[in-house]
N, C-alpha and C. Protein backbone atom coordinates (compact mmCIF):
# COMPACT_ATOMS: atom_id res chain seq x y z
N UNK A 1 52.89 184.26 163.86
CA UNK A 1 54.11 184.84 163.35
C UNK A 1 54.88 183.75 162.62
N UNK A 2 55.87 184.14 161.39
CA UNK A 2 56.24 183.37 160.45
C UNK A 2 57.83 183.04 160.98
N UNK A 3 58.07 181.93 160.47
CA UNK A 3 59.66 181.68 160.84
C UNK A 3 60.51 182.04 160.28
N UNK A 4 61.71 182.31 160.70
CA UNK A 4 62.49 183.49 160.06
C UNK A 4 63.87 182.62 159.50
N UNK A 5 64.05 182.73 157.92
CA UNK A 5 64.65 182.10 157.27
C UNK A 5 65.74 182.10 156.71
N UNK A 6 66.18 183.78 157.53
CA UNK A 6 67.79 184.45 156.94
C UNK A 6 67.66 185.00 156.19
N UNK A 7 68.60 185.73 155.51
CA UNK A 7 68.82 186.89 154.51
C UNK A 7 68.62 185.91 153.25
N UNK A 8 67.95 187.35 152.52
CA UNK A 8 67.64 186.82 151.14
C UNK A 8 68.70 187.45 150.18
N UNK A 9 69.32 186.72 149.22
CA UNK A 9 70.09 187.39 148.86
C UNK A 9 69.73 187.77 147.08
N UNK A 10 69.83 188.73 146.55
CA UNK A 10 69.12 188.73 145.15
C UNK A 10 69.88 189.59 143.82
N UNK A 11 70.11 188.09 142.65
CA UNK A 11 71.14 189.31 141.52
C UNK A 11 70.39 189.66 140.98
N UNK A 12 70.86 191.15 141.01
CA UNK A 12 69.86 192.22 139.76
C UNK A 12 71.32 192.85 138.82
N UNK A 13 71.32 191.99 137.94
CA UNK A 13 72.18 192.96 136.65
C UNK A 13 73.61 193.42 137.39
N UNK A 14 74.31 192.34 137.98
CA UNK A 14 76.25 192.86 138.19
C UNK A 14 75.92 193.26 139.48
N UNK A 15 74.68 193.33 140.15
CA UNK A 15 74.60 193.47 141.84
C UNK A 15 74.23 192.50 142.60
N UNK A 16 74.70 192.25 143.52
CA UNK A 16 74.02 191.78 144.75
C UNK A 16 73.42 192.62 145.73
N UNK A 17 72.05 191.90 146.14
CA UNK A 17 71.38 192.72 147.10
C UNK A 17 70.90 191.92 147.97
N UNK A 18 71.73 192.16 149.42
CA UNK A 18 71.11 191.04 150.74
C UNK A 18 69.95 192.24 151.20
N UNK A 19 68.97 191.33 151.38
CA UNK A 19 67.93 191.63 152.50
C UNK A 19 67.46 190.77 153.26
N UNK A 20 67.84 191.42 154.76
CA UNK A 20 67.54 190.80 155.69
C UNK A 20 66.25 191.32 156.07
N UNK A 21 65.57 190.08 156.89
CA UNK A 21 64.15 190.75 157.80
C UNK A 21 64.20 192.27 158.23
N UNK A 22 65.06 192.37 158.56
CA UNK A 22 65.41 193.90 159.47
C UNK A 22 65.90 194.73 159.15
N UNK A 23 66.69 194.04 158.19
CA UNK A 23 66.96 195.40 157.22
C UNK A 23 67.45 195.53 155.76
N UNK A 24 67.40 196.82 155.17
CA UNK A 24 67.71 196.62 153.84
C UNK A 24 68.95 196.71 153.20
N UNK A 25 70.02 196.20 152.63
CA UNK A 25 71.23 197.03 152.09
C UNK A 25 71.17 197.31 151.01
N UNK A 26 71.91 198.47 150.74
CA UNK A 26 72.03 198.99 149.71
C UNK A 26 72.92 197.71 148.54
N UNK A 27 72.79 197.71 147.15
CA UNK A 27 73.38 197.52 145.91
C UNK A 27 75.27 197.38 146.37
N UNK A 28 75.25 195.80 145.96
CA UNK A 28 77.13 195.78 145.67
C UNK A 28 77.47 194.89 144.67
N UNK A 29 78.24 195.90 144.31
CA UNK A 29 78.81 195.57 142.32
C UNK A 29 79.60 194.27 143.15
N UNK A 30 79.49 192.88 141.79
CA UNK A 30 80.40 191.97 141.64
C UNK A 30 81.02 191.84 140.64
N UNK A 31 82.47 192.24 140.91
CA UNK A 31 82.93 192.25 139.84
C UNK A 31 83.79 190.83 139.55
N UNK A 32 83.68 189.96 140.27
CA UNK A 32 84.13 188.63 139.84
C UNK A 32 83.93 188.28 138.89
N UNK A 33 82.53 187.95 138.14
CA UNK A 33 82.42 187.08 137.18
C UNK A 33 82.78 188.25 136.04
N UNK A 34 82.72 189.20 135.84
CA UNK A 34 83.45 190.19 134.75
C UNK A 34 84.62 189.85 134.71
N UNK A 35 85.57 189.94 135.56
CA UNK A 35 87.07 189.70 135.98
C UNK A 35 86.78 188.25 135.69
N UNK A 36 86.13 186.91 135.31
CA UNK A 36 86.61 185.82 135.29
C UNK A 36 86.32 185.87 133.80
N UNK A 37 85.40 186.24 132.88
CA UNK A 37 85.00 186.64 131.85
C UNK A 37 86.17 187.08 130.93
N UNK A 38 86.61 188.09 131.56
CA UNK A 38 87.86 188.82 130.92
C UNK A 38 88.89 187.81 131.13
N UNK A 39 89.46 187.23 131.74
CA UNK A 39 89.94 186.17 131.96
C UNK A 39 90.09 185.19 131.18
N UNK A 40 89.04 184.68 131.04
CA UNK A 40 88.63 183.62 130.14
C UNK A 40 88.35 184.16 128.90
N UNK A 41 88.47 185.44 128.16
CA UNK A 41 88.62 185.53 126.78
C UNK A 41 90.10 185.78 126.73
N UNK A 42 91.09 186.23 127.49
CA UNK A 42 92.01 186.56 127.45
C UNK A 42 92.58 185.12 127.06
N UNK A 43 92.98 184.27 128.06
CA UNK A 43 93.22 182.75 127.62
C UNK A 43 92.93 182.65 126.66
N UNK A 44 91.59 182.29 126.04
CA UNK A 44 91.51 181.92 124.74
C UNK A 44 91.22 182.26 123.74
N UNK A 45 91.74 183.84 123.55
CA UNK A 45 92.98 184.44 122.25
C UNK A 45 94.43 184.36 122.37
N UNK A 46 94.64 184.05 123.27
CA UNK A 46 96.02 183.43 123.67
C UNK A 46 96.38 182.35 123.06
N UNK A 47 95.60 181.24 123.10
CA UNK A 47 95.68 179.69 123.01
C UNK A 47 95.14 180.14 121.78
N UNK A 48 93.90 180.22 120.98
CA UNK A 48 93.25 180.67 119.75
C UNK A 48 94.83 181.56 118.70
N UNK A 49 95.44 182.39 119.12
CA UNK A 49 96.86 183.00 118.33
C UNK A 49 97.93 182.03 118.32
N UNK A 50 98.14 181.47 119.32
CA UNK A 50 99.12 180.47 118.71
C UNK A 50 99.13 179.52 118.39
N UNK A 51 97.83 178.68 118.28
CA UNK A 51 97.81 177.90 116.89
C UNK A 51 97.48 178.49 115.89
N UNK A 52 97.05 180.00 115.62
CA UNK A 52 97.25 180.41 114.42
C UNK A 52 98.44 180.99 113.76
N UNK A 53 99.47 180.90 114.70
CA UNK A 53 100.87 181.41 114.29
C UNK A 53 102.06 180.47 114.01
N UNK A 54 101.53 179.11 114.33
CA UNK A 54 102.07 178.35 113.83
C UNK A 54 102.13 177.67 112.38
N UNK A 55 103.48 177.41 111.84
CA UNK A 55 103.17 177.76 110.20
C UNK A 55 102.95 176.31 109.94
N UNK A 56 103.29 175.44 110.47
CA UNK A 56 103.07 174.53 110.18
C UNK A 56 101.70 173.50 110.41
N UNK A 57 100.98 174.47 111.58
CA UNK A 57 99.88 173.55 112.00
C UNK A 57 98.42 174.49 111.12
N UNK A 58 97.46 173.92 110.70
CA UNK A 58 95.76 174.39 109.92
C UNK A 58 95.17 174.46 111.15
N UNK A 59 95.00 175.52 111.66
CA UNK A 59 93.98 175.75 112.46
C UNK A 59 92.39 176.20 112.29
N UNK A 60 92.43 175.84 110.90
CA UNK A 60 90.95 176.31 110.12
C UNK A 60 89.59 175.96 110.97
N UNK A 61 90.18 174.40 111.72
CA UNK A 61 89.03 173.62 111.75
C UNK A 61 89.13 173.32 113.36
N UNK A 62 89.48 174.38 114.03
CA UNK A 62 89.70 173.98 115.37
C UNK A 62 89.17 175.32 116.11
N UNK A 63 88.47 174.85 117.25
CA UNK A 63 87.75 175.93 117.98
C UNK A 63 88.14 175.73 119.50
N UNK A 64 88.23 177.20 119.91
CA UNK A 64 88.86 177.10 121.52
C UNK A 64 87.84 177.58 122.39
N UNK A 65 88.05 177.31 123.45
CA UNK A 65 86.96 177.90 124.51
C UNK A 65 87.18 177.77 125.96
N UNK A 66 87.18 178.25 126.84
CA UNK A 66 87.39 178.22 128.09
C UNK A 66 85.90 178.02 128.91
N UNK A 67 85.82 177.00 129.62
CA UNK A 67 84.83 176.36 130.46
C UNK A 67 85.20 175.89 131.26
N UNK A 68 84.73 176.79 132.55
CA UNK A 68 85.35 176.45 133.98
C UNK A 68 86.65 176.76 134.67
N UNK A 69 87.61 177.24 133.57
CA UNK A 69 88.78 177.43 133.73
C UNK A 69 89.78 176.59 133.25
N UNK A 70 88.85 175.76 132.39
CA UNK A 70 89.83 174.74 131.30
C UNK A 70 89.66 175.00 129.91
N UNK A 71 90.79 175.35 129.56
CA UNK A 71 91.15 175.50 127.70
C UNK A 71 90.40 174.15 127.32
N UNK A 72 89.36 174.11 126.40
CA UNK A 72 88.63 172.75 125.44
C UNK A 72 89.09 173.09 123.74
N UNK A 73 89.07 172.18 123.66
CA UNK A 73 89.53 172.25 121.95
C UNK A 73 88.75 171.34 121.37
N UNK A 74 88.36 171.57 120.12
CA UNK A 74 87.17 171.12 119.61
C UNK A 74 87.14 171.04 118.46
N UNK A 75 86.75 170.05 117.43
CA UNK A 75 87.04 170.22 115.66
C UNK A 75 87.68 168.97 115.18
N UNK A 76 88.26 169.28 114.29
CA UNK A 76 89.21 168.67 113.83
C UNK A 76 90.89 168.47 112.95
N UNK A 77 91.60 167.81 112.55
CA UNK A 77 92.70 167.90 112.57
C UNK A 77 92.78 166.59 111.51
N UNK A 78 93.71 166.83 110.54
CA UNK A 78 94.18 165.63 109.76
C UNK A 78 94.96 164.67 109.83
N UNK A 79 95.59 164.21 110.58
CA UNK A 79 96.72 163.35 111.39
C UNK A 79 96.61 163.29 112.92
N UNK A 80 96.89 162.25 113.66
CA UNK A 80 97.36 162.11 114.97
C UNK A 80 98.46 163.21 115.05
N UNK A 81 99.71 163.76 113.90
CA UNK A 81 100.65 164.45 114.33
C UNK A 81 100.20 165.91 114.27
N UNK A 82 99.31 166.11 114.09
CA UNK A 82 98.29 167.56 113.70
C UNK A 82 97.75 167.61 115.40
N UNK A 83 97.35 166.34 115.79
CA UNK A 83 96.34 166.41 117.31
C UNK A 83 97.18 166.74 118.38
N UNK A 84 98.71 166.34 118.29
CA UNK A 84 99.85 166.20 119.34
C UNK A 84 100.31 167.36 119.31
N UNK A 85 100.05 168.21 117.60
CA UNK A 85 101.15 169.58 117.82
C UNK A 85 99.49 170.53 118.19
N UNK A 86 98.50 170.54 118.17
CA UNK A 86 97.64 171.12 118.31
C UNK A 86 97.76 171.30 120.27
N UNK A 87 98.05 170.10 120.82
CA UNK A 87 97.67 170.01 121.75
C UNK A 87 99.11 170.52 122.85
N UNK A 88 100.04 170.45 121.80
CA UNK A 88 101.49 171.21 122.24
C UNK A 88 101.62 172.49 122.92
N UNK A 89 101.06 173.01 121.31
CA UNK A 89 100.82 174.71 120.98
C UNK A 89 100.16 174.89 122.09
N UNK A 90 98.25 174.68 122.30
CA UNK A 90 97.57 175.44 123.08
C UNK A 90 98.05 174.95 124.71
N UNK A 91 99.27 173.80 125.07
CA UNK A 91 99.71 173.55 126.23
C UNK A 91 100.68 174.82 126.64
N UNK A 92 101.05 174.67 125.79
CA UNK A 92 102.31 176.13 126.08
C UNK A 92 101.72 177.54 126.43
N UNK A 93 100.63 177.58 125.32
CA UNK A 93 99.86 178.99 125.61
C UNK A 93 99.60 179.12 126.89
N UNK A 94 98.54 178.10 126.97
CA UNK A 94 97.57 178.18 128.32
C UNK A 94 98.51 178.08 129.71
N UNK A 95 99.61 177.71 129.31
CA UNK A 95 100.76 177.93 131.24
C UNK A 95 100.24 176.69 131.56
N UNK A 96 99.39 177.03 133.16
CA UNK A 96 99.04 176.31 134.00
C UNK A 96 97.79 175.53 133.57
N UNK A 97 97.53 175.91 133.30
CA UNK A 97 96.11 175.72 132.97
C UNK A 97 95.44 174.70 131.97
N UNK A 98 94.71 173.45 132.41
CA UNK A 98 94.41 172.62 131.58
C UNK A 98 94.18 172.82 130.40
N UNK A 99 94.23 171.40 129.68
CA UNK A 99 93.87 171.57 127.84
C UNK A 99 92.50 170.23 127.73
N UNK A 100 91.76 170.67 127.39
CA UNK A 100 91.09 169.27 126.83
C UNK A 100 91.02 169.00 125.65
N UNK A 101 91.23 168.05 125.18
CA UNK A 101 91.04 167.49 123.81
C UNK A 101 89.85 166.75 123.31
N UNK A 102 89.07 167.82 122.42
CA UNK A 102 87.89 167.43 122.22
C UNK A 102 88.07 166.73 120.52
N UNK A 103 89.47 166.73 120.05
CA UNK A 103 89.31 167.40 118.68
C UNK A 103 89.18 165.66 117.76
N UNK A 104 88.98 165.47 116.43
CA UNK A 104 88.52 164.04 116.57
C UNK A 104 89.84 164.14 114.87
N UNK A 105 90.12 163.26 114.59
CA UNK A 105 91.11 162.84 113.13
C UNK A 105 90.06 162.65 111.91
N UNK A 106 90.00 163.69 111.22
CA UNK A 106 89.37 163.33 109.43
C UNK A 106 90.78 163.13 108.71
N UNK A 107 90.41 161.45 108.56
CA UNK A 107 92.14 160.79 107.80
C UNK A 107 91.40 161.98 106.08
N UNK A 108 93.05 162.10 105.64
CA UNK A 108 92.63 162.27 104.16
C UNK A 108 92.81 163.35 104.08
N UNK A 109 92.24 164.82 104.68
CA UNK A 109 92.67 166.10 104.56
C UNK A 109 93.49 166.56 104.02
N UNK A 110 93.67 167.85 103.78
CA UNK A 110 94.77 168.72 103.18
C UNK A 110 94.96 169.44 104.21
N UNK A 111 96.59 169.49 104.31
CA UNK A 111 97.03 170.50 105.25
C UNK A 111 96.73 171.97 104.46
């Protein structure tokens, strides 16, 4: 006889399914990672709109994204004073919630 190793637990497509040696359960929806999903696009059209509503800042060249539960910013920007108001804007958006600054200075640009 084989040694018994605990419930197996297995995702099939937005379910979890424990099976134990002994018995079977039925299918249970997770809806966490949907709800963190939605979440995390919500943030970053949030943070993504208001650097585009700002008249003074080019957001042409800047990309947002949420990973892990931290706002990243990514691209670039024509001035150090472009990187500070970039990093203003998506601070305010995002609330609580971290900002990373991925974004790098091409001197010379046009606003």
């Amino acid at each position: 006889m084989g040694a018994y190793l605990g419930p197996l637990v297995l995702g099939l497509g937005g379910f979890a399914l424990r099976v134990d040696a002994q018995t079977a359960a039925a299918p249970v929806p997770t809806a966490t990672a949907q709800a963190s999903d939605s979440t995390s696009d919500e943030l970053r059209d949030r943070v993504t709109a208001a650097l585009h509503a700002d008249p003074y800042f080019n957001d042409r060249n800047v990309r947002v994204s949420v990973e892990k539960g931290v706002v990243v910013l990514r691209g670039f920007v024509y001035s150090d004073w472009d990187l500070r108001d970039a990093l203003r804007l998506a601070r305010q958006a995002a609330g609580d919630v971290t900002v990373v600054d991925n974004l790098s200075i091409k001197e010379g640009g046009s606003r």
